[in-house]
C-alpha atoms as a PDB file:
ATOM      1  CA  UNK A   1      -9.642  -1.302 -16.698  1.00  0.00           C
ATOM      2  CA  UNK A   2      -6.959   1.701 -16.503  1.00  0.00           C
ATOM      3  CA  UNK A   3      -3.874   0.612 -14.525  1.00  0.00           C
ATOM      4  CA  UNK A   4      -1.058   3.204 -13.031  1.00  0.00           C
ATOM      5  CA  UNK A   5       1.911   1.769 -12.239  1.00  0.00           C
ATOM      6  CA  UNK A   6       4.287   3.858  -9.867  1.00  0.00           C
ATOM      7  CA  UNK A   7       7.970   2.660  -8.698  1.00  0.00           C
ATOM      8  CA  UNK A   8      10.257   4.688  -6.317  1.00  0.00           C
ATOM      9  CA  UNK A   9      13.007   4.234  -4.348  1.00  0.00           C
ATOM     10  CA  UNK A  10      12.558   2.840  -0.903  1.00  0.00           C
ATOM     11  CA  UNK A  11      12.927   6.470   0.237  1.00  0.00           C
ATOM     12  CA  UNK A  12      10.820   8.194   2.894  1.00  0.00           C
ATOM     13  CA  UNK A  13      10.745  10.819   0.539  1.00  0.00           C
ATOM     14  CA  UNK A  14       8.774   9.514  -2.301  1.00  0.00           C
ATOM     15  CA  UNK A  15       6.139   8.636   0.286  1.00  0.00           C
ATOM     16  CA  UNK A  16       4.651  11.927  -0.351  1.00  0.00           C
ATOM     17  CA  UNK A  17       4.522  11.795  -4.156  1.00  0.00           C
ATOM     18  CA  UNK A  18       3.180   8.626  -4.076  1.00  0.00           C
ATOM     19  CA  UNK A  19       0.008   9.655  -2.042  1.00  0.00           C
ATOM     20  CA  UNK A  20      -0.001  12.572  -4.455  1.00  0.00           C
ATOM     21  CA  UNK A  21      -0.242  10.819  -7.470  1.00  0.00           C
ATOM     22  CA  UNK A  22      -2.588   8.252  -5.415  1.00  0.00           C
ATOM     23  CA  UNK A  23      -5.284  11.240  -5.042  1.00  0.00           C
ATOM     24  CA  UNK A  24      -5.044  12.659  -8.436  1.00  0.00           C
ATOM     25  CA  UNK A  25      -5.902   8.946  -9.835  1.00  0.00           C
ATOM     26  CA  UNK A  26      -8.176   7.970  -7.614  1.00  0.00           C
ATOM     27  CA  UNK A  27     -10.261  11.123  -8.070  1.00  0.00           C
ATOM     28  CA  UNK A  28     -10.203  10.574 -11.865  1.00  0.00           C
ATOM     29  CA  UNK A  29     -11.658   7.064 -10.722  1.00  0.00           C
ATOM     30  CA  UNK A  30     -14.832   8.250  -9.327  1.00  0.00           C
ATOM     31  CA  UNK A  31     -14.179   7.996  -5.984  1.00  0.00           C
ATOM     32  CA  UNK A  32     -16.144  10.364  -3.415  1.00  0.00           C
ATOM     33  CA  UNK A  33     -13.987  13.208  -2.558  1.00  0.00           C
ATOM     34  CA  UNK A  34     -14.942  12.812   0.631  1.00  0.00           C
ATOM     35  CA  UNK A  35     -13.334   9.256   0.847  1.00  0.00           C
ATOM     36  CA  UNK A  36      -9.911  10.905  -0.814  1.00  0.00           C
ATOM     37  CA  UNK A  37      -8.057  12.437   1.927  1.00  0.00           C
ATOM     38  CA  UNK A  38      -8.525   8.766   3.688  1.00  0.00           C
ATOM     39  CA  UNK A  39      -6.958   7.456   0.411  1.00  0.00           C
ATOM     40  CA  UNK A  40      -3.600   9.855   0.753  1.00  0.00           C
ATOM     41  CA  UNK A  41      -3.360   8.520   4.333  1.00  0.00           C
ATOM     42  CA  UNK A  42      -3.778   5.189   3.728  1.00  0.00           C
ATOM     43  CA  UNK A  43      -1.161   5.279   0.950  1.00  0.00           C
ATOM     44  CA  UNK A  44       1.325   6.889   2.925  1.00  0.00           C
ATOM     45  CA  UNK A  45       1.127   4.718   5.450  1.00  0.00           C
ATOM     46  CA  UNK A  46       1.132   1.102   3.275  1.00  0.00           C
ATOM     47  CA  UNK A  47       4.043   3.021   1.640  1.00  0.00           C
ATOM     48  CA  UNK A  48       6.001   3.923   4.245  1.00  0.00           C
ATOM     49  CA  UNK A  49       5.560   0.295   5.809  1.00  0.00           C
ATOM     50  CA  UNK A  50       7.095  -0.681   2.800  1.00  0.00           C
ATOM     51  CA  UNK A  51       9.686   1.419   2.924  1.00  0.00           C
ATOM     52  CA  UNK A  52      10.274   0.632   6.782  1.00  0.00           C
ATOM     53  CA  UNK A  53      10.507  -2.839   5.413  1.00  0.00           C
ATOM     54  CA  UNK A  54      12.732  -2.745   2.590  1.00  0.00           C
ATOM     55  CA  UNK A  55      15.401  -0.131   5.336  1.00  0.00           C
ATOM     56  CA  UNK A  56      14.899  -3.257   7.847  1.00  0.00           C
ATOM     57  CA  UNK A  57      15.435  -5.904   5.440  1.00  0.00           C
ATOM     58  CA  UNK A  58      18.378  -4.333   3.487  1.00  0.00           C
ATOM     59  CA  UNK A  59      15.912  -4.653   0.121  1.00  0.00           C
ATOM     60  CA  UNK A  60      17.200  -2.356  -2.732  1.00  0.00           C
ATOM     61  CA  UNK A  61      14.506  -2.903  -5.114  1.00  0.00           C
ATOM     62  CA  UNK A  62      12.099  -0.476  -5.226  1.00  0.00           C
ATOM     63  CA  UNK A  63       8.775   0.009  -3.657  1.00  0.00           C
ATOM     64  CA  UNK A  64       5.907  -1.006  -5.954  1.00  0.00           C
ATOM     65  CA  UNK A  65       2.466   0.729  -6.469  1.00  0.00           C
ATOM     66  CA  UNK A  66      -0.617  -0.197  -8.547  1.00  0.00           C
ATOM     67  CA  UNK A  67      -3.208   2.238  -9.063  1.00  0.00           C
ATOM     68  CA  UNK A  68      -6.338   0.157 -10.621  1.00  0.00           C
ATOM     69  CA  UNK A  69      -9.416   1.511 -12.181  1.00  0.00           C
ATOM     70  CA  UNK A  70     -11.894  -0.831 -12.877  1.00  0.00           C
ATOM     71  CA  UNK A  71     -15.423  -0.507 -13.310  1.00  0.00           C
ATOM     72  CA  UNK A  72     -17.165   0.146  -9.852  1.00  0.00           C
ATOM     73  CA  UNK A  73     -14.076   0.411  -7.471  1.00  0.00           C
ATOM     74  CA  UNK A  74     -10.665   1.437  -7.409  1.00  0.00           C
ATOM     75  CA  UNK A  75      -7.704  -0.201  -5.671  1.00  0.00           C
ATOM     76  CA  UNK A  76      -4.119   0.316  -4.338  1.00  0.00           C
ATOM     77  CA  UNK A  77      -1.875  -2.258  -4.429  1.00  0.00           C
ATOM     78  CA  UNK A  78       1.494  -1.550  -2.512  1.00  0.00           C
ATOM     79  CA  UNK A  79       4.145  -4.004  -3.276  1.00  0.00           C
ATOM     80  CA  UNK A  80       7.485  -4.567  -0.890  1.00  0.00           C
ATOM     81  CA  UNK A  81       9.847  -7.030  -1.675  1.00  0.00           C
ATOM     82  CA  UNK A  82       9.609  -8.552   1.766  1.00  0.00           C
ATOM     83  CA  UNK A  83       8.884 -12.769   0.966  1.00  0.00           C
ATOM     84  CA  UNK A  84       7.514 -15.113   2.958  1.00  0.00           C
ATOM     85  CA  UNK A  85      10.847 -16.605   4.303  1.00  0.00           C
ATOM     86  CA  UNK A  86      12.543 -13.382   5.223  1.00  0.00           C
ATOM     87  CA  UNK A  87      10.913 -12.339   8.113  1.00  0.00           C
ATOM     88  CA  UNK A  88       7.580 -14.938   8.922  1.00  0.00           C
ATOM     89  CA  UNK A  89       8.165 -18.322  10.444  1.00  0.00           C
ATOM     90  CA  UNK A  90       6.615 -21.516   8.902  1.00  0.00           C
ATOM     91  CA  UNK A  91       3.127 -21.669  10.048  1.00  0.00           C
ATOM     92  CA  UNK A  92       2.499 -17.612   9.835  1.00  0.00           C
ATOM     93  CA  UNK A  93       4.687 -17.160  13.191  1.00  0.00           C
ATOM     94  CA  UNK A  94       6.904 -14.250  13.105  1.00  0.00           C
ATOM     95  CA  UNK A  95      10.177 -15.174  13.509  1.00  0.00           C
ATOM     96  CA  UNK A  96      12.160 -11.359  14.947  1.00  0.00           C
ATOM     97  CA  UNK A  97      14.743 -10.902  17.275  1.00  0.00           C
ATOM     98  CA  UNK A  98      14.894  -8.607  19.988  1.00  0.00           C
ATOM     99  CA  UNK A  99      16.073  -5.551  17.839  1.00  0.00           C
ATOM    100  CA  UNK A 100      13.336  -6.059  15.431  1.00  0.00           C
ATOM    101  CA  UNK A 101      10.665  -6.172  17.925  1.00  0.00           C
ATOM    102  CA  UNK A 102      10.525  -2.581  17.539  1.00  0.00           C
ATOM    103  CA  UNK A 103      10.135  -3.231  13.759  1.00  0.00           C
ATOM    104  CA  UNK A 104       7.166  -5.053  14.289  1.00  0.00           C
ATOM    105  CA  UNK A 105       5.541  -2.830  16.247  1.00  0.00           C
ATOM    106  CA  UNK A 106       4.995   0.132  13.987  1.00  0.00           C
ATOM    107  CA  UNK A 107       4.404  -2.498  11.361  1.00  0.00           C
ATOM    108  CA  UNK A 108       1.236  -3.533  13.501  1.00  0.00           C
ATOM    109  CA  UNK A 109       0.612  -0.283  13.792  1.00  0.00           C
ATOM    110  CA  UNK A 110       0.488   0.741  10.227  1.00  0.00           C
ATOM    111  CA  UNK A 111      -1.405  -2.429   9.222  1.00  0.00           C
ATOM    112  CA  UNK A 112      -4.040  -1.513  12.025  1.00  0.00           C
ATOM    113  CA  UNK A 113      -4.235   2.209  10.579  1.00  0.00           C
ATOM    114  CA  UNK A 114      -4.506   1.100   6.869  1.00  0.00           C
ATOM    115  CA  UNK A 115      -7.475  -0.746   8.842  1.00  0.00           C
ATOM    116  CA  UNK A 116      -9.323   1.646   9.972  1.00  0.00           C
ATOM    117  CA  UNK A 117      -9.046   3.857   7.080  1.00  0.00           C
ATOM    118  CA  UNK A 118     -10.188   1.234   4.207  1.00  0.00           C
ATOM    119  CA  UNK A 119     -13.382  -1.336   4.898  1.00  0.00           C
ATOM    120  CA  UNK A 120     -11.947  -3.510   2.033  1.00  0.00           C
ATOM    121  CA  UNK A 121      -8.128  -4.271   2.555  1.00  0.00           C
ATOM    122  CA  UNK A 122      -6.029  -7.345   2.175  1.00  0.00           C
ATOM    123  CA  UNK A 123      -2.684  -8.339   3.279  1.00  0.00           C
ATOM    124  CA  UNK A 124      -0.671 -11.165   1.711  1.00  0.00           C
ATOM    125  CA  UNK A 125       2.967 -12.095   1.358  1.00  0.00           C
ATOM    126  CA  UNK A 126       3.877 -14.636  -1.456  1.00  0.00           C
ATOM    127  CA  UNK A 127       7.579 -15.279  -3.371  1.00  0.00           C
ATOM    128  CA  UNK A 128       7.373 -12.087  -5.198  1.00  0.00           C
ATOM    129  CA  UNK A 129       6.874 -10.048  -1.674  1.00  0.00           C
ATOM    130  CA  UNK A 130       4.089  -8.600   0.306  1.00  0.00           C
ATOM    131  CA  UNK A 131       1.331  -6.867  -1.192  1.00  0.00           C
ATOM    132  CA  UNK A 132      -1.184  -4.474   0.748  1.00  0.00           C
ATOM    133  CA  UNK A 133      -4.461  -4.334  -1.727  1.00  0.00           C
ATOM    134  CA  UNK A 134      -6.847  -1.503  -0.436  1.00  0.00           C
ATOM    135  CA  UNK A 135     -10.234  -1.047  -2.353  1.00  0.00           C
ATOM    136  CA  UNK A 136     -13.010   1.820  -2.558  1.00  0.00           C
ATOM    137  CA  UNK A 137     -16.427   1.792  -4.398  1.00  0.00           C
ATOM    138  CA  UNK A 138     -16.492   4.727  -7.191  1.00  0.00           C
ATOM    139  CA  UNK A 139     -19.616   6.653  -8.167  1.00  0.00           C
ATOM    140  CA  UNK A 140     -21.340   6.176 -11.192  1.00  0.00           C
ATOM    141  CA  UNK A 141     -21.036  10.073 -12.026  1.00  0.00           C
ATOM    142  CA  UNK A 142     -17.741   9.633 -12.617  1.00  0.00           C
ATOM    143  CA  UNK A 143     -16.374  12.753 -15.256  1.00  0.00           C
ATOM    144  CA  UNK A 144     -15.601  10.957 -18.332  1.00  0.00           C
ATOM    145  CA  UNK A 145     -13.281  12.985 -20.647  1.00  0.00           C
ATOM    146  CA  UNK A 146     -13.449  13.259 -24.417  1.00  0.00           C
END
């Protein structure tokens, strides 16, 4: 299992490297390269959610991703440093004011894209933050380097 680990600055700017980098790895992975244009845009939009986040939440720790190649799939993990108790209500119920509704929104909005784009995503939020984990099958024919 090869991991990647990438770390910016909650910049809209490094949004773009990180789908770069995103691409280049998951091609080495295996997967179809007809699956890895939906990979950049997934990544940009899980990490610019995170980056909306961390701007809304005044978070200056940086935006984490995990690029993991294991045997038969590859997967994304995008890290913010959102927790459980800074923006969801016990019992899973958002808890935003009026001048986060907007906020929310385009959070839904990214979630439902990263949905579309990925048949195998999950969504958590724990003490650490939340994590986005997005997963595609690689091919067997996968170049293997010397």
């Amino acid at each position: 299992m090869a991991t990647v680990e990438l770390r910016f600055s909650a910049l809209p700017e490094h949004v773009r490297t990180a789908r770069l980098v995103a691409a280049a790895v998951a091609r080495r992975a295996g997967v179809d390269e007809a699956v890895l244009d939906e990979v950049r845009l997934a990544v940009g939009e899980a990490c610019s959610r995170a980056v909306g986040l961390h701007e809304s939440h005044d978070i200056t720790s940086p935006v984490r991703v995990l690029l993991i190649e294991d045997e038969k799939k590859f997967s994304i993990e995008v890290g913010d440093g959102v927790t459980g108790d800074s923006g969801t209500a016990p019992g899973g119920g958002e808890a935003v004011s009026a001048p986060e509704s907007d906020a929310e929104g385009e959070d839904e909005m990214g979630l439902a894209v990263i949905s579309g784009l990925v048949d195998d995503v999950e969504v958590t939020v724990g003490e650490e933050g939340g994590l986005i984990r997005m997963t595609w099958p690689t091919t067997t024919t996968a170049a293997v380097l010397p």
